[in-house]
C-alpha atoms as a PDB file:
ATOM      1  CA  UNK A   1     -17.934 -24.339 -30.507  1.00  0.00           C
ATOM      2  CA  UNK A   2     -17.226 -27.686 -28.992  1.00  0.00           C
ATOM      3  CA  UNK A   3     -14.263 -26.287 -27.285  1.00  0.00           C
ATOM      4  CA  UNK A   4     -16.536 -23.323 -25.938  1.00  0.00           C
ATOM      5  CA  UNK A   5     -18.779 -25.752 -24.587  1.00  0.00           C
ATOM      6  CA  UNK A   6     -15.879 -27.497 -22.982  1.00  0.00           C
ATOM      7  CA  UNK A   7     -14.106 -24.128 -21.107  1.00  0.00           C
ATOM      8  CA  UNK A   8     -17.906 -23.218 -19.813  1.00  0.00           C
ATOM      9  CA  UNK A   9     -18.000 -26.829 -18.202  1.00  0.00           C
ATOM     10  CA  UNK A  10     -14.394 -26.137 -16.554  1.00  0.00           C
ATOM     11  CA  UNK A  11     -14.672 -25.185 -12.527  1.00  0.00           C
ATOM     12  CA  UNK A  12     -14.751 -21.920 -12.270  1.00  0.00           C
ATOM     13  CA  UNK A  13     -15.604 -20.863 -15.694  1.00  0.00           C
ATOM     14  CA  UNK A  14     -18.155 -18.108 -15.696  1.00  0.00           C
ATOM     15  CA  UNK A  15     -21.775 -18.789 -16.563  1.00  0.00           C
ATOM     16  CA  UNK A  16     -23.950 -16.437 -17.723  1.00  0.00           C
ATOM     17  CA  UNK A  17     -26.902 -18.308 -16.555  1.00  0.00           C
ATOM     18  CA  UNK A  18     -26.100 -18.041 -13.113  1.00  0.00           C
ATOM     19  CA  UNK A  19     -26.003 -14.881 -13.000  1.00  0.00           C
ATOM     20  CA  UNK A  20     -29.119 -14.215 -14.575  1.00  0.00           C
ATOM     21  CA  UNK A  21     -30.499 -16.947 -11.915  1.00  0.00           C
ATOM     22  CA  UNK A  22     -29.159 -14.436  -9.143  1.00  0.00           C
ATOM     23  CA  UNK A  23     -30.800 -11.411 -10.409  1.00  0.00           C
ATOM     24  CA  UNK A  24     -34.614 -13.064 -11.187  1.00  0.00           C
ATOM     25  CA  UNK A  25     -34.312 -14.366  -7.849  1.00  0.00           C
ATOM     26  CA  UNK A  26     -33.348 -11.442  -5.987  1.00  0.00           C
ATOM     27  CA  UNK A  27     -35.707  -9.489  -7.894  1.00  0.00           C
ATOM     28  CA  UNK A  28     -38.515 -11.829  -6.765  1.00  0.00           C
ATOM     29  CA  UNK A  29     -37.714 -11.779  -3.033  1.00  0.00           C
ATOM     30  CA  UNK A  30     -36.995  -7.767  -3.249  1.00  0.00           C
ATOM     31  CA  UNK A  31     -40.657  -7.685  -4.693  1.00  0.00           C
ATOM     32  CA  UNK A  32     -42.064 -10.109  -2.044  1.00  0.00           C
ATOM     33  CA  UNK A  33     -40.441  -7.965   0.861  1.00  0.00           C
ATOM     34  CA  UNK A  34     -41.649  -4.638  -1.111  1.00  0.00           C
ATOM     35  CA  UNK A  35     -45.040  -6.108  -0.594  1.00  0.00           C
ATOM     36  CA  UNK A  36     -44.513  -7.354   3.003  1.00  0.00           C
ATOM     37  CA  UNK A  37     -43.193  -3.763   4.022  1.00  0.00           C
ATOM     38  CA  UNK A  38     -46.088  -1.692   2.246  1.00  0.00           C
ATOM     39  CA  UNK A  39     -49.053  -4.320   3.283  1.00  0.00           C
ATOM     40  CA  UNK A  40     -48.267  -6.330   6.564  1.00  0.00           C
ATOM     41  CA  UNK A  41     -50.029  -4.961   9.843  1.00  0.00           C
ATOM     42  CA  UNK A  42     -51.701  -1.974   8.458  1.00  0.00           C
ATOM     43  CA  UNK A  43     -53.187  -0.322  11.369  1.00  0.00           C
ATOM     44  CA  UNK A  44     -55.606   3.002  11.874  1.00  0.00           C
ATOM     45  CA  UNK A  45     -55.926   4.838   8.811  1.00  0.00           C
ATOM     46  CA  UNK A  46     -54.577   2.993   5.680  1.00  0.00           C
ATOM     47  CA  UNK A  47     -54.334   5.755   3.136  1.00  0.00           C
ATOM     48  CA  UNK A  48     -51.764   7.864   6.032  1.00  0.00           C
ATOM     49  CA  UNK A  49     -49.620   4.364   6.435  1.00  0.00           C
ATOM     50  CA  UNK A  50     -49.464   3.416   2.701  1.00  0.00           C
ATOM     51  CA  UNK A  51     -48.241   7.463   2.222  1.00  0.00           C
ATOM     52  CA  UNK A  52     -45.676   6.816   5.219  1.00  0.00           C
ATOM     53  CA  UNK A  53     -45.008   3.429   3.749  1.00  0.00           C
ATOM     54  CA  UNK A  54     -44.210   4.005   0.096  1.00  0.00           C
ATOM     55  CA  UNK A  55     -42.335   6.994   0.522  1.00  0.00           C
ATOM     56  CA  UNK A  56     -39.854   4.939   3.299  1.00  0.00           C
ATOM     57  CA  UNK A  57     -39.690   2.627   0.568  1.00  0.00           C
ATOM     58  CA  UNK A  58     -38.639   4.818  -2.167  1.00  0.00           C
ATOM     59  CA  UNK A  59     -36.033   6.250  -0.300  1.00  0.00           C
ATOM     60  CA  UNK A  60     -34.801   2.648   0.169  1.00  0.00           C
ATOM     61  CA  UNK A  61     -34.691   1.923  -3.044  1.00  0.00           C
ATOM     62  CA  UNK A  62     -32.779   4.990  -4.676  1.00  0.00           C
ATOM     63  CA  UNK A  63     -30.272   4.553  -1.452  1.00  0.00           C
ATOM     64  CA  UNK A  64     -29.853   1.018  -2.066  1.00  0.00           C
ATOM     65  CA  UNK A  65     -29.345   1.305  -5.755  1.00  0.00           C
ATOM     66  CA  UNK A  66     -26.855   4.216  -5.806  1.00  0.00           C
ATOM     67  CA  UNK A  67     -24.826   3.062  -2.766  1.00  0.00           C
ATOM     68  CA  UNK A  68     -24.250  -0.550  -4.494  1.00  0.00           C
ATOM     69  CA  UNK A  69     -23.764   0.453  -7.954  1.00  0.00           C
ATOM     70  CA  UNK A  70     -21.204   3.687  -6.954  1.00  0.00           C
ATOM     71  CA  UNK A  71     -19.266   0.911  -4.546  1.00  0.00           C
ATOM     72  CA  UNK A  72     -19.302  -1.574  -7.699  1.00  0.00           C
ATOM     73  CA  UNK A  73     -17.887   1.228  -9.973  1.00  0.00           C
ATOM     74  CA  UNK A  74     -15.493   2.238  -7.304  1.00  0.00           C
ATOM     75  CA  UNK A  75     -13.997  -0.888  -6.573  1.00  0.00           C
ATOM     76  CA  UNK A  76     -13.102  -1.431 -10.153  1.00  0.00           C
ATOM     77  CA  UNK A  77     -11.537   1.825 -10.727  1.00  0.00           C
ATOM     78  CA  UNK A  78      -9.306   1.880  -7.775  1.00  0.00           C
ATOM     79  CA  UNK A  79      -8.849  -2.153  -8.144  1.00  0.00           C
ATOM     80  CA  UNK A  80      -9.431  -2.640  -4.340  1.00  0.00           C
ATOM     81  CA  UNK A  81     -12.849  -4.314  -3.190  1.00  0.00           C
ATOM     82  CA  UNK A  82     -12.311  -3.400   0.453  1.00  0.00           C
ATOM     83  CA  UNK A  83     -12.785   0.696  -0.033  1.00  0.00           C
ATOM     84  CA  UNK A  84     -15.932   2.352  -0.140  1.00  0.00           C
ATOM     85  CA  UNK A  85     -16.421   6.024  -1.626  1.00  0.00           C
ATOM     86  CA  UNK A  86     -17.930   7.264   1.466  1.00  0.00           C
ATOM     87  CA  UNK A  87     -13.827   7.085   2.316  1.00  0.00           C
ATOM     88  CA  UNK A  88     -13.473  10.168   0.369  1.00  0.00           C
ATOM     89  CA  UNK A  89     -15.010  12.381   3.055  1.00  0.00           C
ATOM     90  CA  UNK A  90     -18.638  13.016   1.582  1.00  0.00           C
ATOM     91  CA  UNK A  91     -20.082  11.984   5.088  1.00  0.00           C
ATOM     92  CA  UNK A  92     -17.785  14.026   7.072  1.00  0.00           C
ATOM     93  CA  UNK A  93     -18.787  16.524   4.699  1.00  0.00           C
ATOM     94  CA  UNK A  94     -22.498  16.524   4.773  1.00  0.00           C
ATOM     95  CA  UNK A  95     -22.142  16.683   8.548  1.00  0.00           C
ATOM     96  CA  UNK A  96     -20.125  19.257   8.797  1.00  0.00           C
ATOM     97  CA  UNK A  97     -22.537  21.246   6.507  1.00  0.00           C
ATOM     98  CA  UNK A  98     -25.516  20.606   8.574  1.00  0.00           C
ATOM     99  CA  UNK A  99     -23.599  21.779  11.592  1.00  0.00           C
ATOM    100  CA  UNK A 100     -22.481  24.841   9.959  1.00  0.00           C
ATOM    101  CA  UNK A 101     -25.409  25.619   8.570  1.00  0.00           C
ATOM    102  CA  UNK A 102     -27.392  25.337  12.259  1.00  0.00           C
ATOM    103  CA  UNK A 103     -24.477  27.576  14.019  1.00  0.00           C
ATOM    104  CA  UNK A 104     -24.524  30.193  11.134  1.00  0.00           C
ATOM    105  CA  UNK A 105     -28.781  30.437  10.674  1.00  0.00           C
ATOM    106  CA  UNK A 106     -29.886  28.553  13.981  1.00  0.00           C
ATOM    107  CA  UNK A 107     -31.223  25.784  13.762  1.00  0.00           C
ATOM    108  CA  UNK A 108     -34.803  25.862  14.020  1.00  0.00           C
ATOM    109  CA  UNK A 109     -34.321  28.648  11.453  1.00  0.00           C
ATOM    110  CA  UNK A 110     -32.428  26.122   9.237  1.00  0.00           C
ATOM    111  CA  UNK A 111     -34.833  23.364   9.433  1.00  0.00           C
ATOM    112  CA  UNK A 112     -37.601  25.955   8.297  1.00  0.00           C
ATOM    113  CA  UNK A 113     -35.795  26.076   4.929  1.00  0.00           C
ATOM    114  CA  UNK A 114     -37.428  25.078   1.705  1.00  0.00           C
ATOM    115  CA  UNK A 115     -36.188  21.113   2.070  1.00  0.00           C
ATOM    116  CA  UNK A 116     -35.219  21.303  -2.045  1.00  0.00           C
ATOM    117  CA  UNK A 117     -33.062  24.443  -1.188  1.00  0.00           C
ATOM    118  CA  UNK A 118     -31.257  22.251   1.540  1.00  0.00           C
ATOM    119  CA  UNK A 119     -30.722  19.387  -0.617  1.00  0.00           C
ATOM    120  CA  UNK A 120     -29.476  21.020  -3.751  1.00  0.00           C
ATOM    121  CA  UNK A 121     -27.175  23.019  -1.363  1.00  0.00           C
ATOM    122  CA  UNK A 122     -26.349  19.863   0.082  1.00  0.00           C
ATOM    123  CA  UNK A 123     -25.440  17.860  -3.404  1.00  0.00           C
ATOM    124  CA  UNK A 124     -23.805  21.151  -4.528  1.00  0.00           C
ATOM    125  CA  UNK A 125     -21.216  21.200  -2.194  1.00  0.00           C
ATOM    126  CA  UNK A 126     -20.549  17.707  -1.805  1.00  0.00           C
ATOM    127  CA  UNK A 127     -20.068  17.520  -6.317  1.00  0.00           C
ATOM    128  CA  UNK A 128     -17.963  20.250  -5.567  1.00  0.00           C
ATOM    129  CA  UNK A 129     -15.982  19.094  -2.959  1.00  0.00           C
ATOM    130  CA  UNK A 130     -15.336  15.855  -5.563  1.00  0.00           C
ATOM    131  CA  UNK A 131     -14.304  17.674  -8.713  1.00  0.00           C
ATOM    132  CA  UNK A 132     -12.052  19.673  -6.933  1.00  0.00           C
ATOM    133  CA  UNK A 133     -10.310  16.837  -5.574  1.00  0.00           C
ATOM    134  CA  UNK A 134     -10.361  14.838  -8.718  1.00  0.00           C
ATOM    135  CA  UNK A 135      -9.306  17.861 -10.739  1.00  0.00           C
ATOM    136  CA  UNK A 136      -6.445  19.000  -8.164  1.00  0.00           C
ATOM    137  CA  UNK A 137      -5.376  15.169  -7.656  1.00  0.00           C
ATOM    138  CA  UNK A 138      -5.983  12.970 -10.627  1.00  0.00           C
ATOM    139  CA  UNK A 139      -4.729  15.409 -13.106  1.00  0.00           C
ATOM    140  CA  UNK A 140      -1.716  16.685 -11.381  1.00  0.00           C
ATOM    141  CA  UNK A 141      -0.680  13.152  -9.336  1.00  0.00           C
ATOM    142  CA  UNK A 142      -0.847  10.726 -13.223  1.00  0.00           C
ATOM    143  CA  UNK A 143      -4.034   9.815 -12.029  1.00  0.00           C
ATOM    144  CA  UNK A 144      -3.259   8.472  -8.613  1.00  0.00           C
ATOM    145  CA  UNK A 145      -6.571   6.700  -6.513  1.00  0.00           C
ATOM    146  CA  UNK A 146      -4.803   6.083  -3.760  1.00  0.00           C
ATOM    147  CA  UNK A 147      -3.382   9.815  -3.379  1.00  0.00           C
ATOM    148  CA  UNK A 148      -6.987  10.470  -3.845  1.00  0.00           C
ATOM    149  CA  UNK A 149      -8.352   8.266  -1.553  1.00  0.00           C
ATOM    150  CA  UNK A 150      -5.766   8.764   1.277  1.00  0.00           C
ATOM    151  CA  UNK A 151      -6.669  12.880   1.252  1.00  0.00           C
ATOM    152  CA  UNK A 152      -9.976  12.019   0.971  1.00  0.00           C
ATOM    153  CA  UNK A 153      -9.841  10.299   4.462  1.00  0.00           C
ATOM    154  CA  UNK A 154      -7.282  13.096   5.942  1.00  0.00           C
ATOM    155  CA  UNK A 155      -9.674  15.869   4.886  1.00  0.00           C
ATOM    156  CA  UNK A 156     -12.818  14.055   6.355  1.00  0.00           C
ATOM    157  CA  UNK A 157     -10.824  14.122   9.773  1.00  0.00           C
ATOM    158  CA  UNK A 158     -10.057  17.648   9.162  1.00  0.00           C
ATOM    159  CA  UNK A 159     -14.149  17.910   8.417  1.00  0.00           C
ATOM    160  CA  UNK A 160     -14.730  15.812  11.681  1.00  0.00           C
ATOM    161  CA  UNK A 161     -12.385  18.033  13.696  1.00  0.00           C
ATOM    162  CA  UNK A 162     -14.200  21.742  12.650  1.00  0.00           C
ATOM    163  CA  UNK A 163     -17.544  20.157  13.070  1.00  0.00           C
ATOM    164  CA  UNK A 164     -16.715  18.511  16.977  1.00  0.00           C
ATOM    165  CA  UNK A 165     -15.634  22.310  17.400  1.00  0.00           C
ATOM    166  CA  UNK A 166     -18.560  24.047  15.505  1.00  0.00           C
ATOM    167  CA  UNK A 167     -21.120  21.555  17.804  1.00  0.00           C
ATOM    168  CA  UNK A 168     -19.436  22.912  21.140  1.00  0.00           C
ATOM    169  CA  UNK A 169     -20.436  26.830  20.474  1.00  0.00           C
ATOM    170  CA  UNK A 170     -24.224  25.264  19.350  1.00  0.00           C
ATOM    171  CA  UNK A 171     -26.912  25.934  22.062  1.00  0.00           C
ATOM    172  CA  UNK A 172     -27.308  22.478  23.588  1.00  0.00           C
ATOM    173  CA  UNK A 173     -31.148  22.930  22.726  1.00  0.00           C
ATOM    174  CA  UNK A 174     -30.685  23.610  18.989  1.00  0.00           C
ATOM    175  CA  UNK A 175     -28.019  21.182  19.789  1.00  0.00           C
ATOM    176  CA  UNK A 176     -30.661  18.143  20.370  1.00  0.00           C
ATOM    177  CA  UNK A 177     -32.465  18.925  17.289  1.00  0.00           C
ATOM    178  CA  UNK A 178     -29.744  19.117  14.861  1.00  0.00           C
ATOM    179  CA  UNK A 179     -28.618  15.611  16.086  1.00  0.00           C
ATOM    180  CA  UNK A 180     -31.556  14.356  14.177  1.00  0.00           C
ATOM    181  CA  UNK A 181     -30.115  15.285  10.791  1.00  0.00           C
ATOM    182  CA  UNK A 182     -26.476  13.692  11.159  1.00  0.00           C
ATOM    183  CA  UNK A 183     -27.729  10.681  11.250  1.00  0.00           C
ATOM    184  CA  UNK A 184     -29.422   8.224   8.293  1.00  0.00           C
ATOM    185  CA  UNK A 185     -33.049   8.467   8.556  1.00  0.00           C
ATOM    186  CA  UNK A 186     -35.755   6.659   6.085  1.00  0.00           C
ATOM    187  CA  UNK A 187     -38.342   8.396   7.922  1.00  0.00           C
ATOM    188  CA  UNK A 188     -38.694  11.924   7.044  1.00  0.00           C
ATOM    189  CA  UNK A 189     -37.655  12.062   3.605  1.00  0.00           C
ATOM    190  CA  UNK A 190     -39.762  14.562   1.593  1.00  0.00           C
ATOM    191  CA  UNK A 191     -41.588  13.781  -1.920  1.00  0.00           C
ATOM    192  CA  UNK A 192     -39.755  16.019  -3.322  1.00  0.00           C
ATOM    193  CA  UNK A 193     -36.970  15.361  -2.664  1.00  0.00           C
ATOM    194  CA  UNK A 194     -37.615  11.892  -3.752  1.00  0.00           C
ATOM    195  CA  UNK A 195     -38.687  12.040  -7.257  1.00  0.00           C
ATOM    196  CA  UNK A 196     -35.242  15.087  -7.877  1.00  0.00           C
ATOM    197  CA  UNK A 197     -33.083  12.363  -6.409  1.00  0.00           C
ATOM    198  CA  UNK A 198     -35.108   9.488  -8.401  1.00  0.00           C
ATOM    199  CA  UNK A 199     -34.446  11.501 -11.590  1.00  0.00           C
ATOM    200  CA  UNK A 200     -30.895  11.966 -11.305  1.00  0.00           C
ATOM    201  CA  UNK A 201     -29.717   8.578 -10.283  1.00  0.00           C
ATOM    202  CA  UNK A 202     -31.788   7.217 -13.362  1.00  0.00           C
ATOM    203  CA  UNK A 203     -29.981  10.029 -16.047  1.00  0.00           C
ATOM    204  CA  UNK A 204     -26.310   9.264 -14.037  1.00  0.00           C
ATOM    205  CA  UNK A 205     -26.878   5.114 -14.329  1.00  0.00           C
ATOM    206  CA  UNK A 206     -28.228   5.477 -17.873  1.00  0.00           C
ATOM    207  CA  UNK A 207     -25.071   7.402 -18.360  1.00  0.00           C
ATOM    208  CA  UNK A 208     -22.691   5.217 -16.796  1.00  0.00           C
ATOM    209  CA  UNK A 209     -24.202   2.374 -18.281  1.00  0.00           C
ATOM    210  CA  UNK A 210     -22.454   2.707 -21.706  1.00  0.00           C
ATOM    211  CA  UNK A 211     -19.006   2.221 -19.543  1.00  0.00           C
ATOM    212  CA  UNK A 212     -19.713  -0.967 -18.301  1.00  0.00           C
ATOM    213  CA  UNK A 213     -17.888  -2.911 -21.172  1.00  0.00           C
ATOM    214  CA  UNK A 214     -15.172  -0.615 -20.549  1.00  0.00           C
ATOM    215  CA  UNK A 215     -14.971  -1.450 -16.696  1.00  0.00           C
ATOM    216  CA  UNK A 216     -14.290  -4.737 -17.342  1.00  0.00           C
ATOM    217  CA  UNK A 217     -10.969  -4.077 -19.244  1.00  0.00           C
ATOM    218  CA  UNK A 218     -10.379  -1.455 -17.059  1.00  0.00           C
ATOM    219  CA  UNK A 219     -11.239  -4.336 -14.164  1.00  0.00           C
ATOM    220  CA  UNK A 220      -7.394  -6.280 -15.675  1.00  0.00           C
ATOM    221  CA  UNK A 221      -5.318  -3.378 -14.746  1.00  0.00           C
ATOM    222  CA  UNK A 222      -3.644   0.029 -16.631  1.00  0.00           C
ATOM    223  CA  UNK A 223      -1.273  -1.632 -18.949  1.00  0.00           C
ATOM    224  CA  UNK A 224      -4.065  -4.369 -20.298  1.00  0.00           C
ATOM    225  CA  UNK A 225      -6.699  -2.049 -20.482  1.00  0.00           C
ATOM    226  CA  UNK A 226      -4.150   0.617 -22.727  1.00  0.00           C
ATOM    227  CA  UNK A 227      -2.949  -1.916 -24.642  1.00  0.00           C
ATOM    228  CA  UNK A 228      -6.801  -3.363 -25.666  1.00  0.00           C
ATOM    229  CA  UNK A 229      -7.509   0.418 -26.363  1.00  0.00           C
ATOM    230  CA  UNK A 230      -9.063   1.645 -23.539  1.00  0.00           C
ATOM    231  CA  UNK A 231      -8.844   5.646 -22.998  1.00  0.00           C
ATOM    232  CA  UNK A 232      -7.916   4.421 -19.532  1.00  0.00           C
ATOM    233  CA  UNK A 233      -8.067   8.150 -17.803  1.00  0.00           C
ATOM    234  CA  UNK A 234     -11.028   9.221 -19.537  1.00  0.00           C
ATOM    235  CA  UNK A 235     -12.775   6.031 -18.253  1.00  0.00           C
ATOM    236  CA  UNK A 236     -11.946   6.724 -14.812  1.00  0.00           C
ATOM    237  CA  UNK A 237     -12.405  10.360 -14.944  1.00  0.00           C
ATOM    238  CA  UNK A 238     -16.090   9.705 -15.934  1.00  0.00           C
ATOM    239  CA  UNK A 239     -16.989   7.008 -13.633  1.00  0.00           C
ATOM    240  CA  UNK A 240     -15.103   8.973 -10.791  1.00  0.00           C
ATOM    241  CA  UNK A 241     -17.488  11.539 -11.359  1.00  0.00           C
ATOM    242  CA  UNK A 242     -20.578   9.238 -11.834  1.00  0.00           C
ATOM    243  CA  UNK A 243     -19.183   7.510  -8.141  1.00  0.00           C
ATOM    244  CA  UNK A 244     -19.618  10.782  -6.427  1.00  0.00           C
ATOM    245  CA  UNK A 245     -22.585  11.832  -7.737  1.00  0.00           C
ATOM    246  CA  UNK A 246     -24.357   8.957  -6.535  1.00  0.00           C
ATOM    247  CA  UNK A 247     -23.335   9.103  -2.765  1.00  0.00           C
ATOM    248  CA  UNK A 248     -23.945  12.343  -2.810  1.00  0.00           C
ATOM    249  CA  UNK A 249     -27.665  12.025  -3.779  1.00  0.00           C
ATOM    250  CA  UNK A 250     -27.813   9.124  -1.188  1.00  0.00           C
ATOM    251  CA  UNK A 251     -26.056  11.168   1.633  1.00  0.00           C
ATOM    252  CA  UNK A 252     -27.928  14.185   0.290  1.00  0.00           C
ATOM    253  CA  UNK A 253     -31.302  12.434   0.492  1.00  0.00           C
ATOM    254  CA  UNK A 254     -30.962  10.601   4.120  1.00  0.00           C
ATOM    255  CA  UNK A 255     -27.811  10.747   5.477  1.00  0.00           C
ATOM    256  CA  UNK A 256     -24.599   9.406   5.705  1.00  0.00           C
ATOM    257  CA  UNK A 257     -24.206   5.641   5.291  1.00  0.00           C
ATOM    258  CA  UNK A 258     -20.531   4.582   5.232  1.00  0.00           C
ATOM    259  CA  UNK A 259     -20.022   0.762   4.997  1.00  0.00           C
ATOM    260  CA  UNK A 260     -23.520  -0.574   3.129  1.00  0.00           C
ATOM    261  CA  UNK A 261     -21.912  -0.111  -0.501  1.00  0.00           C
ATOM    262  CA  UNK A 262     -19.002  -2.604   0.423  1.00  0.00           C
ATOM    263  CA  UNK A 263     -21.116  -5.212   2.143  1.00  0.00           C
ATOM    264  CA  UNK A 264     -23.533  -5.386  -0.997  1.00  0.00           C
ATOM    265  CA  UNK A 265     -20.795  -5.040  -3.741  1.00  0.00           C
ATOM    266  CA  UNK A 266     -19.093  -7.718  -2.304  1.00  0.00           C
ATOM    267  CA  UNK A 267     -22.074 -10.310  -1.763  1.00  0.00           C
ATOM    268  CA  UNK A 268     -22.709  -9.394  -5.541  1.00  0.00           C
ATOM    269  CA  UNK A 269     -18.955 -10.328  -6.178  1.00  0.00           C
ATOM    270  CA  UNK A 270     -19.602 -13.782  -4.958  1.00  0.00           C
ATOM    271  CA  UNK A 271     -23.387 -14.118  -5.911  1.00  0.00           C
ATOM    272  CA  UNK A 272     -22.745 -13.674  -9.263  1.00  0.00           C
ATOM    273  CA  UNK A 273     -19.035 -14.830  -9.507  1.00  0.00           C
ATOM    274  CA  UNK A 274     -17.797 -12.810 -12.260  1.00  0.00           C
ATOM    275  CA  UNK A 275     -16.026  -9.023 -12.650  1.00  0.00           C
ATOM    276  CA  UNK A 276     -18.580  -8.020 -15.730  1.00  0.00           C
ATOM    277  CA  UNK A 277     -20.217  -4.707 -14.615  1.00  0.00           C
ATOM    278  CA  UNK A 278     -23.324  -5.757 -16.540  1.00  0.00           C
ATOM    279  CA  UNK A 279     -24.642  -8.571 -13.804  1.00  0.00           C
ATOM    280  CA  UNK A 280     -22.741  -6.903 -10.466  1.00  0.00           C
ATOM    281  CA  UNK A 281     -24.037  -3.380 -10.612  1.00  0.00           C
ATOM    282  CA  UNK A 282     -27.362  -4.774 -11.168  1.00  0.00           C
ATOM    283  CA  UNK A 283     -27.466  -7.557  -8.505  1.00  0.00           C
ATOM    284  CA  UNK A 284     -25.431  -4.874  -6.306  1.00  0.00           C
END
């Protein structure tokens, strides 16, 4: 015990209690600004703003919370805290759908659809597009992230490409309207939407949060996390899946938001200074 005491003293040593510092103080001032968004300058009719208001602020919060905890859970698994699993080509993705969808239906026609049809249309294709690389590329490549990552950013080029040339054949008019909807928006997010999106990023992090221990073995490398008997593949496998899931609901639910995940993961990183999944994905 003494010597316990000792190593926590030592520079550099992690402390749990500074963690736990980080979090009740970031949860206080996300509260405070909560309140500051929902109350400050309420204007003309106050039931209309508070509706605008807390649904802006919902989306917020599930796009915040899946962005940071998929680029916490991403970093780990690839062992590279620069990537971010918008890389893959979900954004290129989403956009090309929206485009494709306008040119094939119009897209005042496409607008006009049911906004849950859209978005489980939307997620659908994008969880597709992710277990068909991870199937194709993980099992046949001995479980190669980088292979995965690399084709990931060649096929959202190839995405970016057929959507520059779907845009050009769009009427300019539908043209100006569909512009709206490749780009993130916190504005016109429906209800709806917002509690199916709620819902599954609560049953995916509940999910994912029985991995956590075995993220940080996984965090030391293959060989250490093997040889402490870690089903290393399975591990990945499952948070890969969990990873995609949640940037899809994010992209899904406002649009496509590349680099937010990285800057957040890596203030966590250095708010919290420690690797265990338990204090990062939640301060991320």
């Amino acid at each position: 015990a003494p010597a316990a005491m000792r190593a926590a003293r030592m520079p550099g040593a992690f402390d749990p209690r500074r963690a736990q510092r980080v979090l009740i103080v970031l949860a206080v001032v996300v509260v405070g600004l909560a309140a500051l968004f929902m109350f400050y300058d309420l204007r003309g009719s106050l039931s209309y703003a508070l509706e605008m208001r807390t649904r802006r602020l919902s989306a917020l919060v599930i796009v915040g919370v899946c962005l940071g905890a998929s680029a916490v859970m991403f970093h780990t698994i690839t062992h590279n805290r620069i990537l971010t699993p918008s890389l893959i080509g979900f954004d290129a993705l989403y956009v090309l759908i929206q485009t494709g969808a306008a040119y094939v239906f119009g897209t005042f026609a496409f607008l006009r659809f049911d906004v849950r049809v859209r978005f489980a249309i939307e997620l659908a294709a994008m969880m597709l597009f992710a277990l068909v690389l991870q199937r194709w590329l993980l099992d046949r490549h001995r479980d190669d992230l980088y292979l995965l990552v690399l084709v990931g950013i060649a096929l959202g080029g190839v995405f970016q490409g057929l959507t520059a040339f779907v845009q050009r054949m769009i009427d300019p008019n539908e043209f100006m309207t569909l512009q709206d909807q490749l780009f993130a928006s916190f504005s016109a997010v429906d209800e709806d939407l917002l509690v199916v999106a709620a819902a599954v990023m609560v049953v995916t992090l509940a999910a994912t949060r029985r991995l956590h221990r075995r993220l940080d073995v996984i965090a030391l490398g293959h060989a250490p996390a093997t040889n402490l008997g870690v089903d290393y593949r399975r591990v990945v496998h499952l948070t890969m899946f969990a990873v995609a899931v949640l940037v899809s609901v994010a992209t899904a639910l406002v649009g496509p938001l590349t680099f937010l995940g990285i800057l957040v993961a890596n203030l966590a990183y250095r708010l919290t200074g420690t690797f265990r999944h338990r204090y990062t994905v939640a301060v991320s």
